[in-house]
N, C-alpha and C. Protein backbone atom coordinates (compact mmCIF):
# COMPACT_ATOMS: atom_id res chain seq x y z
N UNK A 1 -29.56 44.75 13.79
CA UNK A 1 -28.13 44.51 13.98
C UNK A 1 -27.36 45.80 13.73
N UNK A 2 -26.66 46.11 14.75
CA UNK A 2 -25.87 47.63 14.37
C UNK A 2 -24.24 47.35 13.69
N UNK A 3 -24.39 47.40 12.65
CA UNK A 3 -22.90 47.66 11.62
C UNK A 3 -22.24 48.74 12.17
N UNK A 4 -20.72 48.14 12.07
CA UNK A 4 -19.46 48.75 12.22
C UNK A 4 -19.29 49.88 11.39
N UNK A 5 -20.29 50.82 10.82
CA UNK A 5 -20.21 51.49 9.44
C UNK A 5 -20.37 52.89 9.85
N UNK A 6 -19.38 53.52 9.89
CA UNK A 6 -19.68 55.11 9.91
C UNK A 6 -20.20 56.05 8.73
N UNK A 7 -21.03 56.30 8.55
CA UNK A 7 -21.39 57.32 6.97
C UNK A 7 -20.39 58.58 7.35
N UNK A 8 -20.18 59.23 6.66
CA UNK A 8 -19.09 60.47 6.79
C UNK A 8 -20.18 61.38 5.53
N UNK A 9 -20.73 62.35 6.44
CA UNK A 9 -22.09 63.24 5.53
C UNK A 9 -21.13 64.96 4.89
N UNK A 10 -19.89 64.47 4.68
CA UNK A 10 -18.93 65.74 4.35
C UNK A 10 -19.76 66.64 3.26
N UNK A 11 -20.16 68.13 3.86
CA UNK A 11 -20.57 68.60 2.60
C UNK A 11 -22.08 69.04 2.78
N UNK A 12 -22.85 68.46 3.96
CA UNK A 12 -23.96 68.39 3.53
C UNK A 12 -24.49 69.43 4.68
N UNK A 13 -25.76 70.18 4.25
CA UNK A 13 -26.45 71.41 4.92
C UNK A 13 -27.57 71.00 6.17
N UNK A 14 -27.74 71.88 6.90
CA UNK A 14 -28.64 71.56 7.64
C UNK A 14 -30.17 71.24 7.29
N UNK A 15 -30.29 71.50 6.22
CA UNK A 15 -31.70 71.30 5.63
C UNK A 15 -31.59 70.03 5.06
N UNK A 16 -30.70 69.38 4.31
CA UNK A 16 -30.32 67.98 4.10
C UNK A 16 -30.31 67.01 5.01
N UNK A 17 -29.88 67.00 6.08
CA UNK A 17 -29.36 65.96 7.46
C UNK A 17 -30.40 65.32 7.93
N UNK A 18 -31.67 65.80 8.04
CA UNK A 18 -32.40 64.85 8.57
C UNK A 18 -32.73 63.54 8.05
N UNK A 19 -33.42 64.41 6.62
CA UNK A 19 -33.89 63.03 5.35
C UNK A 19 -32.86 62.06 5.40
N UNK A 20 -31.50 62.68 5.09
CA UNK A 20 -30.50 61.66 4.68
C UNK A 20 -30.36 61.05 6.25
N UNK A 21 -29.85 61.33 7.05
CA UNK A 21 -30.83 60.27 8.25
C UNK A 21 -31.39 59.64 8.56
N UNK A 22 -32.42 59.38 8.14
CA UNK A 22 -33.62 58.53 8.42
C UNK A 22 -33.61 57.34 7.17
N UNK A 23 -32.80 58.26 6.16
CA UNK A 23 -32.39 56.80 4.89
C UNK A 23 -31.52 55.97 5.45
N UNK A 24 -30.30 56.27 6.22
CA UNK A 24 -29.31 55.68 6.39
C UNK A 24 -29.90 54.63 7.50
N UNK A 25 -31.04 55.36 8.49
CA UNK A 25 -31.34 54.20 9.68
C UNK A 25 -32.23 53.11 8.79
N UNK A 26 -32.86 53.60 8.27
CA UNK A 26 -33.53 52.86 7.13
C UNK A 26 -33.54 51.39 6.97
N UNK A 27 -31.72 51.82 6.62
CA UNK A 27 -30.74 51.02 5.90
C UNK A 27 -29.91 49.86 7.16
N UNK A 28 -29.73 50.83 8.26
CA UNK A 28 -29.29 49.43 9.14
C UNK A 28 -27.89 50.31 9.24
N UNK A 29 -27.58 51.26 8.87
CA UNK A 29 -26.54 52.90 9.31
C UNK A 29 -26.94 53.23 10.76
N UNK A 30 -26.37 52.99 11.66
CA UNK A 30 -26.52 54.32 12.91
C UNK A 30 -25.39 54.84 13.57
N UNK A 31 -24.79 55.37 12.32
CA UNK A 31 -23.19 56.09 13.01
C UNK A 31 -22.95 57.15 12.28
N UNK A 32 -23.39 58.41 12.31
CA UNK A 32 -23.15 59.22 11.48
C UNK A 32 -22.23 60.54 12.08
N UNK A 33 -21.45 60.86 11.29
CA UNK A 33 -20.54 62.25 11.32
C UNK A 33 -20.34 62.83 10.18
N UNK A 34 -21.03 64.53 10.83
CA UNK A 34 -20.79 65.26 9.94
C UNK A 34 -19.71 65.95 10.03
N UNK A 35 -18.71 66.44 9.00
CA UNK A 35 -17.06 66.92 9.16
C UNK A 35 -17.54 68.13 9.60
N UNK A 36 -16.42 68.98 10.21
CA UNK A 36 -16.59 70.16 10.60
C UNK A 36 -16.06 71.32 9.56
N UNK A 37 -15.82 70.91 8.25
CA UNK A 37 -15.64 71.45 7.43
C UNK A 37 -16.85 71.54 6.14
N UNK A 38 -18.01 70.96 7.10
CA UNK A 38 -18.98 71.15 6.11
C UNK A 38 -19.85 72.45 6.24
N UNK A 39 -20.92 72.91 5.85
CA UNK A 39 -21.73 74.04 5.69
C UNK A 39 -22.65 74.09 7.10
N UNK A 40 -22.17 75.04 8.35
CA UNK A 40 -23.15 74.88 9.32
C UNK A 40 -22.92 73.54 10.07
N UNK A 41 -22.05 73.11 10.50
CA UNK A 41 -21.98 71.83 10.77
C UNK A 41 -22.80 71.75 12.27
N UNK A 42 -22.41 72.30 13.40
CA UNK A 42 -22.83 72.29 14.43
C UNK A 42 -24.09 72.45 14.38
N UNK A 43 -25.36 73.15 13.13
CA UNK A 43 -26.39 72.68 13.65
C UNK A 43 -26.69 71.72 13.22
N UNK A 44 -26.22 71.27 12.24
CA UNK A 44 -26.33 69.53 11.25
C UNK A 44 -26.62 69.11 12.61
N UNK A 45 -25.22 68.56 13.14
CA UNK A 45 -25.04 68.02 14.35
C UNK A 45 -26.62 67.99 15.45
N UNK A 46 -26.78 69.59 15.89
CA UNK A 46 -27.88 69.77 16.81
C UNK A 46 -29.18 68.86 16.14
N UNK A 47 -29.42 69.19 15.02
CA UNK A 47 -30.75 68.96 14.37
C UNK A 47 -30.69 67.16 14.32
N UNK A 48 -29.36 66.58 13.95
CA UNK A 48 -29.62 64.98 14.07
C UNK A 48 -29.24 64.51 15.20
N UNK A 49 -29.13 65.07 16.32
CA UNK A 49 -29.14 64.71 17.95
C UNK A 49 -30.28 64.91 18.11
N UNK A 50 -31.29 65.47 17.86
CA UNK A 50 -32.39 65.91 18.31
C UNK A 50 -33.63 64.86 17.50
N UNK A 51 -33.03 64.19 16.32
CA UNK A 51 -34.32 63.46 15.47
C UNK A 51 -33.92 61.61 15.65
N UNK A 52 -32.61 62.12 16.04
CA UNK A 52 -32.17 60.70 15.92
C UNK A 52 -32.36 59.80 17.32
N UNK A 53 -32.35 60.97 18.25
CA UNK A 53 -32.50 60.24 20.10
C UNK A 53 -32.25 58.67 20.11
N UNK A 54 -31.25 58.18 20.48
CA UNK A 54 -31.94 57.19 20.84
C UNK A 54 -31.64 56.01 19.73
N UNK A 55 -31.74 56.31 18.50
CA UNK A 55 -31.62 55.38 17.27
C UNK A 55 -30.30 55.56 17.16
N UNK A 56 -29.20 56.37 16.97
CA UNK A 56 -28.36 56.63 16.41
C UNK A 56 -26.88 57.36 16.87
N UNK A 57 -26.36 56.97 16.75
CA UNK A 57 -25.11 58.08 17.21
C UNK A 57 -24.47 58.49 16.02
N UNK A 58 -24.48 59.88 16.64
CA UNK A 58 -23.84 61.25 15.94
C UNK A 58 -23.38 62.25 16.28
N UNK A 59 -21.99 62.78 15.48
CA UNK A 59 -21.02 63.46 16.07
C UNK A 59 -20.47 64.10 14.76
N UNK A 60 -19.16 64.42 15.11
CA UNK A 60 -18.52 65.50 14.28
C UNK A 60 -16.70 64.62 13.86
N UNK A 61 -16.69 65.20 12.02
CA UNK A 61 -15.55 64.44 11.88
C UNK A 61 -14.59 65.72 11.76
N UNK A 62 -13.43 65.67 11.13
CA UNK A 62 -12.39 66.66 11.28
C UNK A 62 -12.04 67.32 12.46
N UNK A 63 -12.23 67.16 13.53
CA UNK A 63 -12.31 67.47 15.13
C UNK A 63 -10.68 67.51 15.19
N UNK A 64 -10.05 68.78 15.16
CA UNK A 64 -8.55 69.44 15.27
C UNK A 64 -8.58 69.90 16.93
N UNK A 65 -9.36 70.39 17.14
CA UNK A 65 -8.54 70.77 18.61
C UNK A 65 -9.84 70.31 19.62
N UNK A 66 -9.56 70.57 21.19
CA UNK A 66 -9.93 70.54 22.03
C UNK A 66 -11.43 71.77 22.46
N UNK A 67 -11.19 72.39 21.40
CA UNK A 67 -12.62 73.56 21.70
C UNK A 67 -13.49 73.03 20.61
N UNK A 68 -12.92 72.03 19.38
CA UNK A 68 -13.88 71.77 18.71
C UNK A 68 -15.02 70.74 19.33
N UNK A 69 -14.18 70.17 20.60
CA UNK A 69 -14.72 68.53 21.33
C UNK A 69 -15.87 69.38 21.90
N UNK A 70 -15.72 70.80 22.34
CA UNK A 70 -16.29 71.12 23.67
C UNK A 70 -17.81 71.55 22.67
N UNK A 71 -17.11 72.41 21.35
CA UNK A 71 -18.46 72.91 20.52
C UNK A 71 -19.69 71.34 20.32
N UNK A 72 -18.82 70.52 19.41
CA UNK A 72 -19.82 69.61 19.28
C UNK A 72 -20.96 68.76 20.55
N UNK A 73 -20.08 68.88 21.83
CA UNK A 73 -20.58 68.49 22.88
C UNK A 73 -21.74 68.95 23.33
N UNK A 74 -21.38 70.16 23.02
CA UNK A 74 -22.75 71.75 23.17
C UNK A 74 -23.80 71.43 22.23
N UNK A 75 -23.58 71.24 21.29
CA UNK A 75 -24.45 70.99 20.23
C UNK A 75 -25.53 69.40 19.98
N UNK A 76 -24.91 68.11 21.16
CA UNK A 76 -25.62 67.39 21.17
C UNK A 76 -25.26 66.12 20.70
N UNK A 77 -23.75 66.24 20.26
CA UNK A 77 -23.04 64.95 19.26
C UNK A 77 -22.33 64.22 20.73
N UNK A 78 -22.25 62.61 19.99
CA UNK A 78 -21.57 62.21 20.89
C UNK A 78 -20.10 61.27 20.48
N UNK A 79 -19.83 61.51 19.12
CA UNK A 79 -18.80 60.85 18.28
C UNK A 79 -17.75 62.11 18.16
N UNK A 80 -16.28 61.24 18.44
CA UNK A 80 -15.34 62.62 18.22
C UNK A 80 -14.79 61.95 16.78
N UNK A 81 -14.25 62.15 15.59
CA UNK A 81 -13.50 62.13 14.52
C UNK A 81 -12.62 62.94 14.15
N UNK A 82 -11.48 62.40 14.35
CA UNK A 82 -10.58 63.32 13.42
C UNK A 82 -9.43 62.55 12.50
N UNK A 83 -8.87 63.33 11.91
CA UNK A 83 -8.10 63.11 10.90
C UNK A 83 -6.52 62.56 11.38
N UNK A 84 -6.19 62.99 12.21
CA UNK A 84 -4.87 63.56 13.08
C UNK A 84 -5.15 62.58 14.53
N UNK A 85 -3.95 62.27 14.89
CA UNK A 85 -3.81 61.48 16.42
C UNK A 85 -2.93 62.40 17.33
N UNK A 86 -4.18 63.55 17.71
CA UNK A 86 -4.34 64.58 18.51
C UNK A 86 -4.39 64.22 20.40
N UNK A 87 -3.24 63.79 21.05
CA UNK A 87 -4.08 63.66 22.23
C UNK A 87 -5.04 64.69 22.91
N UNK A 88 -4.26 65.64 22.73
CA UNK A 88 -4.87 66.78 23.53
C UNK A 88 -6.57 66.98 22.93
N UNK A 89 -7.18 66.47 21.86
CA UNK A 89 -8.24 66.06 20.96
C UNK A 89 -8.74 64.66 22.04
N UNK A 90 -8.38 63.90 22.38
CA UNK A 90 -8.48 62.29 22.44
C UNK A 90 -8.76 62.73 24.30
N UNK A 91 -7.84 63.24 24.45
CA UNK A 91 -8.21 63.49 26.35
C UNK A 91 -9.46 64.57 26.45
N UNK A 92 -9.77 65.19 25.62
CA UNK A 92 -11.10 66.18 26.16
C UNK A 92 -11.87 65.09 25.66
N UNK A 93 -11.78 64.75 24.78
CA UNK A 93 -13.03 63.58 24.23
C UNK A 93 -13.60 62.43 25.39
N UNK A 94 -12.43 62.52 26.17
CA UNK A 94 -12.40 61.32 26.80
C UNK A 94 -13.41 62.05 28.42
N UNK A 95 -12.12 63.35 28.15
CA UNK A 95 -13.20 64.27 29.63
C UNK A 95 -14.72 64.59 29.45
N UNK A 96 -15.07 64.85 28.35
CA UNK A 96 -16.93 65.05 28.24
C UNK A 96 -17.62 63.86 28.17
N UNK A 97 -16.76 62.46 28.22
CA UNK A 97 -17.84 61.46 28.18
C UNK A 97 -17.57 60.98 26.13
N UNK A 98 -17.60 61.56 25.38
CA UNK A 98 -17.99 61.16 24.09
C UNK A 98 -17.06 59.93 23.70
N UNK A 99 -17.18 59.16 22.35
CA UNK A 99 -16.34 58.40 22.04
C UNK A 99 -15.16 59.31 20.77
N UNK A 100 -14.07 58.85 21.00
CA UNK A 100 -12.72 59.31 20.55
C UNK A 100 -12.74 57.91 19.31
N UNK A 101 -12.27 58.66 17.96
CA UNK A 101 -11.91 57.61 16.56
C UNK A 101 -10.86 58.90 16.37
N UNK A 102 -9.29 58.79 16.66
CA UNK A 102 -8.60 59.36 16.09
C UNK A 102 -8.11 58.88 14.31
N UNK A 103 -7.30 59.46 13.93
CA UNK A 103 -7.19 59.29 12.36
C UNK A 103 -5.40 58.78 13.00
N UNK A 104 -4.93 57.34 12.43
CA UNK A 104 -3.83 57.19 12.80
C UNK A 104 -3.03 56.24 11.04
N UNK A 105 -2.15 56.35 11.06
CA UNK A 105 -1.20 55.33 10.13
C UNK A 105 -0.41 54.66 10.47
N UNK A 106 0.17 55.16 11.46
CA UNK A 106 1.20 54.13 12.09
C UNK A 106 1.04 53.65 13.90
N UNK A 107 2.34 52.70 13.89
CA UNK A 107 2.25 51.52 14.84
C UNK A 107 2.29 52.81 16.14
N UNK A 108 2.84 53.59 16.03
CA UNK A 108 3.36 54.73 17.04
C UNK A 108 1.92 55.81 17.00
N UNK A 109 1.33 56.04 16.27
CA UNK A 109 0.34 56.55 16.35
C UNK A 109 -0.82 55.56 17.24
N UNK A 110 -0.92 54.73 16.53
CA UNK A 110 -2.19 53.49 16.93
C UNK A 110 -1.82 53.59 18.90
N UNK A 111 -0.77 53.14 19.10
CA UNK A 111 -0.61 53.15 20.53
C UNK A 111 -0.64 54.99 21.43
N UNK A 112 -0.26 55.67 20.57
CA UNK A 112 -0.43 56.93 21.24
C UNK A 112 -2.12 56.54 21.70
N UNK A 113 -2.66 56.90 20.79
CA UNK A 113 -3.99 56.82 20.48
C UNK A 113 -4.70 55.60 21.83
N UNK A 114 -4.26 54.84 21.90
CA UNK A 114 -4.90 53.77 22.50
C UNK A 114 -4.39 54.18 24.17
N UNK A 115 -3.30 54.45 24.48
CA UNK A 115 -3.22 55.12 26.06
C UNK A 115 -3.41 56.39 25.82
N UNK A 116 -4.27 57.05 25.12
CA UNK A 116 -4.88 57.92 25.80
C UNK A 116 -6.39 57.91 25.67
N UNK A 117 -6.76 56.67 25.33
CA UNK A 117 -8.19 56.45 25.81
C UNK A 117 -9.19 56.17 24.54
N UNK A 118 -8.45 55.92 23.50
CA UNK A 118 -9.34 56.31 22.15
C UNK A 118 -10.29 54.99 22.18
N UNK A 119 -11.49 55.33 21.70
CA UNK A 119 -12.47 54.05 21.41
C UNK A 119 -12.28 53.28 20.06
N UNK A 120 -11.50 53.44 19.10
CA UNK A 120 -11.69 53.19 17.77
C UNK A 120 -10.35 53.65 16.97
N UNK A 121 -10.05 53.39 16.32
CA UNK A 121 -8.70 54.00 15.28
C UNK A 121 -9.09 53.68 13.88
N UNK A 122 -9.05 54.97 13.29
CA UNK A 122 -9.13 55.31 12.39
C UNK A 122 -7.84 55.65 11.51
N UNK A 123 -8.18 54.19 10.46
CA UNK A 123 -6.88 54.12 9.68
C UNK A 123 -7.20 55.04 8.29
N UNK A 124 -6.78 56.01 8.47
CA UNK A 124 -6.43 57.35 7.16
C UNK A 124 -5.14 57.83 6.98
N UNK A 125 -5.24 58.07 5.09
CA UNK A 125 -5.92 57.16 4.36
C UNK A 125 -6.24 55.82 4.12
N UNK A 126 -6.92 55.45 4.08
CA UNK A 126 -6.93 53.81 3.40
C UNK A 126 -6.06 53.32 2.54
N UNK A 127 -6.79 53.96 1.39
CA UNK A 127 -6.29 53.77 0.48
C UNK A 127 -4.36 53.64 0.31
N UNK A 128 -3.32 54.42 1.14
CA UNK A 128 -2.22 54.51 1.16
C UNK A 128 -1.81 53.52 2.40
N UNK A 129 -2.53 53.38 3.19
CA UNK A 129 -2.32 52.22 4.20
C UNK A 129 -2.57 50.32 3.48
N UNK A 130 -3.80 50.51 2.80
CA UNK A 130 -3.89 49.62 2.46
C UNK A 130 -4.38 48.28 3.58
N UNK A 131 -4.94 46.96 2.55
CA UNK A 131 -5.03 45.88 3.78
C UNK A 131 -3.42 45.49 4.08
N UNK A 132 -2.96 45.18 3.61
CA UNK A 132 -1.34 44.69 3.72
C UNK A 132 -0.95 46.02 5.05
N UNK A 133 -0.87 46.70 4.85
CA UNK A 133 -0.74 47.83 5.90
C UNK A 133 -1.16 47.50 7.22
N UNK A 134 -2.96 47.42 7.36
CA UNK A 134 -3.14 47.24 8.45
C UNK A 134 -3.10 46.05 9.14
N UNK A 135 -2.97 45.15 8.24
CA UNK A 135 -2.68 43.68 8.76
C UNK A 135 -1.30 43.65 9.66
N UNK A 136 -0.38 44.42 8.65
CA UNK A 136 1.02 44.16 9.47
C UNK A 136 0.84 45.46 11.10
N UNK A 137 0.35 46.56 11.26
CA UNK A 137 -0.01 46.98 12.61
C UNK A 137 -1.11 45.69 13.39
N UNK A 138 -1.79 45.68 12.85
CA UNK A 138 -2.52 44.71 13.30
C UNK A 138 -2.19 43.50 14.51
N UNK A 139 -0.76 43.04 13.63
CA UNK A 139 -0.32 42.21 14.26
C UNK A 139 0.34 42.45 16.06
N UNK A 140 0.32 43.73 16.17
CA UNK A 140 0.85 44.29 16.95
C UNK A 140 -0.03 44.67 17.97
N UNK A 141 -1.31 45.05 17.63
CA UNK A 141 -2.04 45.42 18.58
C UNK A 141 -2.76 44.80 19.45
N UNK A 142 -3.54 45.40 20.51
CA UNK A 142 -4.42 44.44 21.35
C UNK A 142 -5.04 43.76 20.78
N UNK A 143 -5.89 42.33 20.76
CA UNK A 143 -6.53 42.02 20.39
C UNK A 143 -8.09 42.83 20.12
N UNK A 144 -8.45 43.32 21.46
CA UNK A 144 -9.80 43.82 21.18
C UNK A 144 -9.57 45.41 20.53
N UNK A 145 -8.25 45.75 20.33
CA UNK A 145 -8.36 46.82 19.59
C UNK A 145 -9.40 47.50 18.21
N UNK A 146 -10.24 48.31 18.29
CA UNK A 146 -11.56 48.41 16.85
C UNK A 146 -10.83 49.15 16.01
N UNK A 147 -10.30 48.62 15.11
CA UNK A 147 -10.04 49.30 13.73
C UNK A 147 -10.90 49.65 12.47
N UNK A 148 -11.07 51.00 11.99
CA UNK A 148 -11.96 51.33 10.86
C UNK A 148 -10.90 51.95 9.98
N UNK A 149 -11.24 51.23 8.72
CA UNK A 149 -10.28 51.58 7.50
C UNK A 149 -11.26 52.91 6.91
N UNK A 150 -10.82 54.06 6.38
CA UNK A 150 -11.35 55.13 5.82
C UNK A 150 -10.53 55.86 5.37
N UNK A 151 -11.31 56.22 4.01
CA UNK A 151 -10.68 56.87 2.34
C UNK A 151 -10.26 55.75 1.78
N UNK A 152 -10.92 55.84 0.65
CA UNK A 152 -10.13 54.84 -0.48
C UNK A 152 -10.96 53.26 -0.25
N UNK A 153 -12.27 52.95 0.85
CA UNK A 153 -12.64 51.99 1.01
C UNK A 153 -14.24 52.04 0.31
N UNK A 154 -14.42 51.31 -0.14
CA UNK A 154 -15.87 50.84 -0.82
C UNK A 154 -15.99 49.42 -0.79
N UNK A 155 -17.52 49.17 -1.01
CA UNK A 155 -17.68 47.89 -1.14
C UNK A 155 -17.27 46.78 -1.89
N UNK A 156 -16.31 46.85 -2.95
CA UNK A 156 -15.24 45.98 -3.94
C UNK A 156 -14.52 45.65 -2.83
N UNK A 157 -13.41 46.06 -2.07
CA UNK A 157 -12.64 46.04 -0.97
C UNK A 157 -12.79 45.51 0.46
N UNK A 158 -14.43 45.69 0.81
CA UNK A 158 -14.76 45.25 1.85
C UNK A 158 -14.26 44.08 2.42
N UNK A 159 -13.89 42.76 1.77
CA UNK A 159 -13.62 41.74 2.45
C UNK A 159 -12.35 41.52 2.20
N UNK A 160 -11.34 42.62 1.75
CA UNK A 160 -10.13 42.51 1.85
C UNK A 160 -9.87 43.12 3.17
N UNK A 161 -10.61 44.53 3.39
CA UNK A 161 -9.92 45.22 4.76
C UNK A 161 -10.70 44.38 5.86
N UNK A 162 -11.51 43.42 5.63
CA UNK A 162 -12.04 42.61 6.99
C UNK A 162 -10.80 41.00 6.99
N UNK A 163 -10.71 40.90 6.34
CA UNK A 163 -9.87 39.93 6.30
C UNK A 163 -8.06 40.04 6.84
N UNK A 164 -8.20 41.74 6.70
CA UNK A 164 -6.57 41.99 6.89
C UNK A 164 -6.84 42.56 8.73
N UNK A 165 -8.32 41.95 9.35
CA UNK A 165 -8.34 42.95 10.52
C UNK A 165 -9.46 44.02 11.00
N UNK A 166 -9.84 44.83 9.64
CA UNK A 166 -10.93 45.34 10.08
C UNK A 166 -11.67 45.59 10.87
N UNK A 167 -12.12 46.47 11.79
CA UNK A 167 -13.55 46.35 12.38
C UNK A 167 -14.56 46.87 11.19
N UNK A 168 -13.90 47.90 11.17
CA UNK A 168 -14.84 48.45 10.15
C UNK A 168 -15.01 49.66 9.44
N UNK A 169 -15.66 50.33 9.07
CA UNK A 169 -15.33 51.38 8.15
C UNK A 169 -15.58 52.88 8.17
N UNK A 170 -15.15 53.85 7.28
CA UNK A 170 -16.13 54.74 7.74
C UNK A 170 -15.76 55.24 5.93
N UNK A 171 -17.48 55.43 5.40
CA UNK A 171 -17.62 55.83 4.13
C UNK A 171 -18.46 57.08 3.85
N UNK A 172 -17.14 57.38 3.38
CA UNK A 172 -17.65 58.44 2.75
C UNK A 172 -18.40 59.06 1.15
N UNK A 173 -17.55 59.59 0.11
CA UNK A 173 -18.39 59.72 -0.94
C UNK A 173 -18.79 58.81 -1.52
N UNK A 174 -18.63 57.23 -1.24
CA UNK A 174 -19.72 56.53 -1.83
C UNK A 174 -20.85 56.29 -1.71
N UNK A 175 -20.78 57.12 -0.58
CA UNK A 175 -22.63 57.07 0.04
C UNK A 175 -22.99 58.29 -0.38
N UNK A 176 -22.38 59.44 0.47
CA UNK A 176 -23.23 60.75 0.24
C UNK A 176 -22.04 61.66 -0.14
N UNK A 177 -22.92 62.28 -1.45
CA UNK A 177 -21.85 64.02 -1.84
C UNK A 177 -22.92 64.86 -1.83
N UNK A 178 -22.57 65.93 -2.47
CA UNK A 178 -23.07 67.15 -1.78
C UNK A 178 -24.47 67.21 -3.00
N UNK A 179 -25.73 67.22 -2.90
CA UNK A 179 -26.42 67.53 -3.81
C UNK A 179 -27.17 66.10 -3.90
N UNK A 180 -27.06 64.75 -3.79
CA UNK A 180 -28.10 63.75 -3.45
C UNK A 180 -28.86 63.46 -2.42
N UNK A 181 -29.72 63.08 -3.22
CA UNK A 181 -31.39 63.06 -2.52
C UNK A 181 -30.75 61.80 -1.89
N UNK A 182 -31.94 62.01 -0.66
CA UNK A 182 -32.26 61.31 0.24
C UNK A 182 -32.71 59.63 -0.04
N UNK A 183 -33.31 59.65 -1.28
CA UNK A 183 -33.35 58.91 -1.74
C UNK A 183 -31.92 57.85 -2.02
N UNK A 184 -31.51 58.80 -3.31
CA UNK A 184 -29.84 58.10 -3.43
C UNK A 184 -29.20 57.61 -2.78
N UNK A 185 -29.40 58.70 -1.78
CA UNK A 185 -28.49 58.15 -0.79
C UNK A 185 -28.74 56.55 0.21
N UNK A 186 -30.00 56.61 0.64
CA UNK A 186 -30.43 55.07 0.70
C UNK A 186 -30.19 53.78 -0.25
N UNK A 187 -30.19 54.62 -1.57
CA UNK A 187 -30.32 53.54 -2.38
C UNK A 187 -28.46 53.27 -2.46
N UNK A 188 -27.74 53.72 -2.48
CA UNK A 188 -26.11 53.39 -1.87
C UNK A 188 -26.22 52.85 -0.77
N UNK A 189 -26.64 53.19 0.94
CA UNK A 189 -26.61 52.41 1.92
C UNK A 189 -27.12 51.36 1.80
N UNK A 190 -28.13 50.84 1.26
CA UNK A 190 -28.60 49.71 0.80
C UNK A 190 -27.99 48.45 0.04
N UNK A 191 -26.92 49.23 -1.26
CA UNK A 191 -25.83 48.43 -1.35
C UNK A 191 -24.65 48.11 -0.91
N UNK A 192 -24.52 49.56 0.05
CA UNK A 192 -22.99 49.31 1.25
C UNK A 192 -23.17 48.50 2.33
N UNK A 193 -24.45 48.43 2.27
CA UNK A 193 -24.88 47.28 3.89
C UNK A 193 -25.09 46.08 3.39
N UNK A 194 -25.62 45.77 1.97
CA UNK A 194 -24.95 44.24 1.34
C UNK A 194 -24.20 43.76 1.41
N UNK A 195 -23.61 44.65 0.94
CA UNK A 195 -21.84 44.04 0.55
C UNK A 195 -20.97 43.86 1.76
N UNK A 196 -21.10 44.92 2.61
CA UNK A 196 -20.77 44.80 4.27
C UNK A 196 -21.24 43.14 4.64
N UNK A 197 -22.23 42.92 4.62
CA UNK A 197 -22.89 41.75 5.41
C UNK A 197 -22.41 41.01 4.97
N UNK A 198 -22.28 40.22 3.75
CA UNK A 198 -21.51 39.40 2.79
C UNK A 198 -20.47 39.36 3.24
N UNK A 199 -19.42 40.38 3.37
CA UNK A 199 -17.83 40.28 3.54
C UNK A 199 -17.49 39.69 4.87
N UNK A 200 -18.46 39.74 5.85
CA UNK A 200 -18.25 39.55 7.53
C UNK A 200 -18.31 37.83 7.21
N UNK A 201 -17.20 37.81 8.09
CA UNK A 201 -17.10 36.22 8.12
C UNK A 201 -18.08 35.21 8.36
């Protein structure tokens, strides 16, 4: 069963990415982005396009402009992330084929975002949006609109932001920081994909 769950691998080296990969598919994870503010990101990227084929989709988060869409594209990712509800970000995403998760907060963002093609909206922060937050956009949007709550979301919360709307999430340091094993890191996806499963109606 493929979960609504993005891991966000901020931080982590190219010599790290695979292992922690293969924990997360492990786990019932196949959505991974590494930020572009991490160490070497683009070959992160290359190296888990290349192990993951097929199992997994993976791409790049912090994605600011339109040459960043084109680098990661080069490199083998097929997820765009960013922080910001960038069209000029959201229309190249849209021109190479990849999927677009802009970073939005508001009702005026969410719809920018959605006519210009985005697959997903990404509600950042969370934590300052809140479920009460996205419930009340919520109300507003398409129905089949996919919403992922990210920052400030963990598994305590899970069945508040599914209940206010949710699709789903994208987690970050509760899964992976910079310096845990491969191990650890499974052994967190293991309890984020509990608690995930539980919270779904």
């Amino acid at each position: 069963m493929s979960r609504e769950i993005i891991a966000i691998l901020r931080g982590i080296t190219p010599e790290e990415v695979e292992p922690v990969a293969e924990a997360l598919l492990d786990e019932g994870i196949d959505r991974i982005e590494v930020p572009l503010n991490s160490p070497d990101p683009l070959t992160s990227i290359a190296r888990l396009a290349r192990a993951t084929e097929g199992r997994a989709t993976v791409g790049a988060g912090t994605v600011l402009s339109p040459e960043d869409v084109d680098r990661v594209r080069d490199a083998g990712g097929t997820l765009i992330v960013s922080p910001d509800c960038n069209p000029a970000v959201i229309d190249r995403t849209r021109e190479r084929g990849l999927l677009s998760f802009p970073g939005v907060a508001t009702a005026t963002e969410c719809f920018t975002a959605l006519r210009h093609g985005a697959d997903g909206l990404k509600f950042f922060p969370g934590f300052l949006i809140g479920p009460e937050g996205l419930a009340a956009i919520r109300a507003v949007l398409p129905p089949d609109a996919k919403t992922y709550a990210v920052g400030g979301v963990d598994p305590e919360n899970f069945a508040a932001w599914i209940a206010a709307g949710a699709t789903g999430f994208g987690i970050g340091s509760s899964l992976y920081k910079p310096g845990l094993s491969a191990e650890e890191v499974r052994r967190r996806a293991e309890g984020i994909v509990r608690a995930y499963d539980a919270a779904r109606p």
